[in-house]
Protein backbone atom coordinates (compact mmCIF):
# COMPACT_ATOMS: atom_id res chain seq x y z
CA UNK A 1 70.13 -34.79 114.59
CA UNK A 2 67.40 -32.82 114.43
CA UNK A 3 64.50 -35.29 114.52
CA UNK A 4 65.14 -39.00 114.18
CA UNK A 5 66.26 -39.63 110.77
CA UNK A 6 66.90 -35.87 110.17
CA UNK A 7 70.59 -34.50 109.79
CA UNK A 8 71.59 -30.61 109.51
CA UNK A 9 75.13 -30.27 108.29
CA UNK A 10 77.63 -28.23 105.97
CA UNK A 11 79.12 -29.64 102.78
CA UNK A 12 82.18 -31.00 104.98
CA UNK A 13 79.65 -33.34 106.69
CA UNK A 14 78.64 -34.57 103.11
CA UNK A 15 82.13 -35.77 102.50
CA UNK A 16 83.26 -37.27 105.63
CA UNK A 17 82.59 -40.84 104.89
CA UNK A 18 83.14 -41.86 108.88
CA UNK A 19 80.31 -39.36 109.64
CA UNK A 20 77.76 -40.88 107.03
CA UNK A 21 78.47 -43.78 108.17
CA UNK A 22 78.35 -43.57 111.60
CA UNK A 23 75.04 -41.87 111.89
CA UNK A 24 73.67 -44.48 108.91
CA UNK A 25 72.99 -41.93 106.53
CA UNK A 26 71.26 -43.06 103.57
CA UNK A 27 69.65 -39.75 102.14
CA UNK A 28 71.19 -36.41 101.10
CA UNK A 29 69.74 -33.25 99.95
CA UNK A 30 72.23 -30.87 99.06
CA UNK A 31 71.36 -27.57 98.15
CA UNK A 32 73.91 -24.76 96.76
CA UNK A 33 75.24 -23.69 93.87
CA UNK A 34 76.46 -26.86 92.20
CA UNK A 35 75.20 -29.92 94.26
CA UNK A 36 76.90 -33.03 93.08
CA UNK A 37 76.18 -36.56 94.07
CA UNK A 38 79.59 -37.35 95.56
CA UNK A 39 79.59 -40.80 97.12
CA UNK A 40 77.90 -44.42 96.05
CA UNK A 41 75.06 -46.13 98.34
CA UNK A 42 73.44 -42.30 99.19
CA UNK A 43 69.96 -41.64 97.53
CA UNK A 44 70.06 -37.68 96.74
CA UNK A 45 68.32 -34.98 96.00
CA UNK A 46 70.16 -32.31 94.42
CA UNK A 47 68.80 -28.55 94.43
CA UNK A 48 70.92 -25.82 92.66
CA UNK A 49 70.09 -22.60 94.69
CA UNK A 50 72.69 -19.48 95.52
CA UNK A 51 71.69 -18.30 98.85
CA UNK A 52 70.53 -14.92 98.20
CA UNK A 53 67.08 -13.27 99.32
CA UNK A 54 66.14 -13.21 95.89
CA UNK A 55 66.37 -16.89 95.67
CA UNK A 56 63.23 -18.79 95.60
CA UNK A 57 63.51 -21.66 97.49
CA UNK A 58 60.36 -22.12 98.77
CA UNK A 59 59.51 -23.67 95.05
CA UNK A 60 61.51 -26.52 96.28
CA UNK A 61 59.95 -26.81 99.60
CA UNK A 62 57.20 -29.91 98.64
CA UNK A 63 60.22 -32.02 96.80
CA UNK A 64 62.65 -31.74 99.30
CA UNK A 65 59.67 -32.41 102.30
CA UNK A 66 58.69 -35.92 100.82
CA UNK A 67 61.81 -36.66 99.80
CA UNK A 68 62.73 -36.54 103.90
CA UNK A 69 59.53 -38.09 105.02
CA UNK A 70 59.76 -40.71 102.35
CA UNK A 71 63.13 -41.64 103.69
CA UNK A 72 62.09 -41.61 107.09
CA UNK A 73 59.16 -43.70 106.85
CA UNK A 74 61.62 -46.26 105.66
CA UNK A 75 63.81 -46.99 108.13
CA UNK A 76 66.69 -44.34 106.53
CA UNK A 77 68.48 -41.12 107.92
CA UNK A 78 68.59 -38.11 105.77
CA UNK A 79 71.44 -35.35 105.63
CA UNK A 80 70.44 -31.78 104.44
CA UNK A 81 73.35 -29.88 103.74
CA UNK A 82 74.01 -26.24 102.07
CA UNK A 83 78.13 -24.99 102.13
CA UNK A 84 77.81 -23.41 105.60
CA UNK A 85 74.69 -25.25 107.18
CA UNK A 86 73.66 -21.96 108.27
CA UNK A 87 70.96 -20.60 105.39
CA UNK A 88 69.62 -22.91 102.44
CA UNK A 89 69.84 -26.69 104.56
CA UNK A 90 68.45 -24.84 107.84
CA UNK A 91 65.30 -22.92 105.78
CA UNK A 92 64.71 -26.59 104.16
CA UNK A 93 64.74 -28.18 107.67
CA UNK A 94 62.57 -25.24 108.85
CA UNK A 95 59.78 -26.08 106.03
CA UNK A 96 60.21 -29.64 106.75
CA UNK A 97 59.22 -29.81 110.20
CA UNK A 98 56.36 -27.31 109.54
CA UNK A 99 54.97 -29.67 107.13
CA UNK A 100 55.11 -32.39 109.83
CA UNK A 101 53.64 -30.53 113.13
CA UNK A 102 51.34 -27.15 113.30
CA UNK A 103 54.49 -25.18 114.79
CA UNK A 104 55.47 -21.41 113.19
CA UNK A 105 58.69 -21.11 111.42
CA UNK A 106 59.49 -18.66 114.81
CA UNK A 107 58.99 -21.43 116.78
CA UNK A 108 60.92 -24.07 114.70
CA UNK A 109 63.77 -22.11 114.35
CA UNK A 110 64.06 -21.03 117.83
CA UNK A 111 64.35 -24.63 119.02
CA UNK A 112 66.98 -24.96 116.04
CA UNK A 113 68.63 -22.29 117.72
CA UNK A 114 68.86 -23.86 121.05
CA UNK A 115 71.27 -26.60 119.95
CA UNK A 116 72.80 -24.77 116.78
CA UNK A 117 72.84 -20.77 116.87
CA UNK A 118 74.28 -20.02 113.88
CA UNK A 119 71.43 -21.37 112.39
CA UNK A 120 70.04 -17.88 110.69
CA UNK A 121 67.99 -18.22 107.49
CA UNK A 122 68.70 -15.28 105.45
CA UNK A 123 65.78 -12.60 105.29
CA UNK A 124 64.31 -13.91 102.05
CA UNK A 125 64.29 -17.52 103.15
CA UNK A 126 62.52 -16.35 106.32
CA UNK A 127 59.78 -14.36 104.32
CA UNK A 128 59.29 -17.36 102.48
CA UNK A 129 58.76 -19.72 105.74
CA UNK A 130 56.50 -17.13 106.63
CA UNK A 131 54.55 -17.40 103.74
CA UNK A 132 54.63 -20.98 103.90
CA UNK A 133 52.98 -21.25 106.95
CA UNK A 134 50.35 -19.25 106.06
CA UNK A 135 48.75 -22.26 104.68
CA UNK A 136 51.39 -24.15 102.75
CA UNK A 137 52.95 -25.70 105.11
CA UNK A 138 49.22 -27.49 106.02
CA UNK A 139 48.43 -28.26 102.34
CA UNK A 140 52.18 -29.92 102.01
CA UNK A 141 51.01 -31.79 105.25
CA UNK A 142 47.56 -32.89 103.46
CA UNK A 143 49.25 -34.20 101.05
CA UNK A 144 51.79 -36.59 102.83
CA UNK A 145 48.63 -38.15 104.75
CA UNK A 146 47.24 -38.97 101.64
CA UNK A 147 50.16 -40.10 100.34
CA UNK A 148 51.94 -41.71 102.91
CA UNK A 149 49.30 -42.88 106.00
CA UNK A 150 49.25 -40.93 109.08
CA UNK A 151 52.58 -39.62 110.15
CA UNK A 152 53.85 -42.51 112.76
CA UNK A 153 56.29 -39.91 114.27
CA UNK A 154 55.98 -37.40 117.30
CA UNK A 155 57.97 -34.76 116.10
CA UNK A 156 56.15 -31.62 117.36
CA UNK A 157 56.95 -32.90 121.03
CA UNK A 158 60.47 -33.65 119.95
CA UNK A 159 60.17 -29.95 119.04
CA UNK A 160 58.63 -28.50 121.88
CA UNK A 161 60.90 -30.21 123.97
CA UNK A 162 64.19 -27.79 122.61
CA UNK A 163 61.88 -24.68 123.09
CA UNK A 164 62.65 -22.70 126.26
CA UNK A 165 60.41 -23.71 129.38
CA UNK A 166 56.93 -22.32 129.24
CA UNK A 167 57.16 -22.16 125.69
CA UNK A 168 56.50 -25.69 123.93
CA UNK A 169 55.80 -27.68 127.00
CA UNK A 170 58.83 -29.75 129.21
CA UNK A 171 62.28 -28.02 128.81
CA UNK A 172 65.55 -29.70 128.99
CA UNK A 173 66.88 -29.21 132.05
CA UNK A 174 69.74 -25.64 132.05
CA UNK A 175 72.59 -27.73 133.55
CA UNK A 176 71.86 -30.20 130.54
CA UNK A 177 71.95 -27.54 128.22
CA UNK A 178 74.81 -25.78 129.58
CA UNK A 179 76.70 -29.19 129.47
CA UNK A 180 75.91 -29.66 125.79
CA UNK A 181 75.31 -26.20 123.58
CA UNK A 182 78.49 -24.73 123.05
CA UNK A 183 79.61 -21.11 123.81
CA UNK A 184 79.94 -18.26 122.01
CA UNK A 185 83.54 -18.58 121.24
CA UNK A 186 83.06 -22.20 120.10
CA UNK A 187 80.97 -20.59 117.28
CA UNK A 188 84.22 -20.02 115.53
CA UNK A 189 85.62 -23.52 115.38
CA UNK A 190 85.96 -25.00 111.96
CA UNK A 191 85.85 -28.47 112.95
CA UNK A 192 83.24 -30.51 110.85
CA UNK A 193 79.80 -31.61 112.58
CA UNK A 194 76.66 -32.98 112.56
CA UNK A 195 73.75 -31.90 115.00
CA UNK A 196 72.58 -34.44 117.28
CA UNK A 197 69.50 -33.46 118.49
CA UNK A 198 67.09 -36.12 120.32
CA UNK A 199 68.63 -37.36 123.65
CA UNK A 200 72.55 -36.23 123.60
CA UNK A 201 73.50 -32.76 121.30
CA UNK A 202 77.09 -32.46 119.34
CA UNK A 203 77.21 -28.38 118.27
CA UNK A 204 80.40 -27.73 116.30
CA UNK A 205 79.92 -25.34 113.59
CA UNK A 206 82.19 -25.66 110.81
CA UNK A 207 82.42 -22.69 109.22
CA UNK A 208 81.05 -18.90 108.76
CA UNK A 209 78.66 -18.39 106.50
């Protein structure tokens, strides 16, 4: 869990129906090659996107952003999900929580990074994020205030909070950290996951990229 009602996961997590369920997932966005809806009673949002630097994802970026915050704002959880949950999902998580605070894509992803490090964005995704927050990312904002209300979340502490002390504001404390991001060795595992985020972290990665 990245921010309440926001999931990062692989296309295992799509599938695994005890997952969904337990963390009450309602929303998908699945973005790869060939993004099918696969299950009944999940609202998604399908983008068809190799991940390549060439790709151009950030065209996608303002769909896939109100499609999150409109399932937020409603009580749901959304799950955003490439193959590996390493590139594509991570870049549209990136954009998304740009949108919703004033933070860099440096600083997003770094907090990312302190509960999931294989999160890695390839090069071309990270131009784009760069780009985007050269003012996209506040006229995407703009435009879900006028849409939606003012944003009832606080998100960029939520953020702040993962960021290293001195960096974002009050750090979780090392010995909680220790206790909860994995090592490197556990980056191999294959066992599926989802990211819990908030108050208690589950790291598994699933598989390379």
């Amino acid at each position: 869990q990245i921010l309440p009602g926001l999931y990062l996961g692989n296309f295992i997590d799509a599938k695994d129906l005890e997952q969904l369920s337990r963390n009450k997932i309602t929303h998908i966005v699945s973005i790869h090659e060939s993004p099918q809806p696969l299950l009944q009673d999940i609202t998604y949002l399908r983008i068809p996107l190799p991940d390549t630097p060439e790709a151009n994802i950030k065209r996608h970026f303002k769909e896939c952003i109100s499609f999150i915050h409109q399932c937020r704002l409603h009580g749901g959880n959304c799950l955003v999900h490439c193959l590996a949950g390493i590139s594509r999902s991570t870049t549209v998580v990136v954009a998304y929580v740009m949108a919703v605070t004033e933070l860099s894509s440096q600083e997003v992803l770094e907090a990312i990074r302190t509960v999931r490090p294989v999160a890695n964005p390839n090069p071309g995704f990270r131009q784009q994020l760069a780009e985007f927050g050269g003012g996209g990312a506040r006229q995407v904002r703009r435009h879900l205030k006028q849409r939606y209300g003012t944003c009832p979340f606080n998100d960029e502490e939520e953020i702040k909070a993962l960021l290293p002390a001195g960096r974002g504001g009050p750090s979780r404390t090392e010995g909680a950290l220790q206790g909860l991001v994995p090592r490197a060795r556990d980056i191999r595992s294959t066992t599926p996951f989802l990211l819990r985020v908030k108050r208690t972290f589950s790291c598994i990665p699933a598989c390379l990229k």
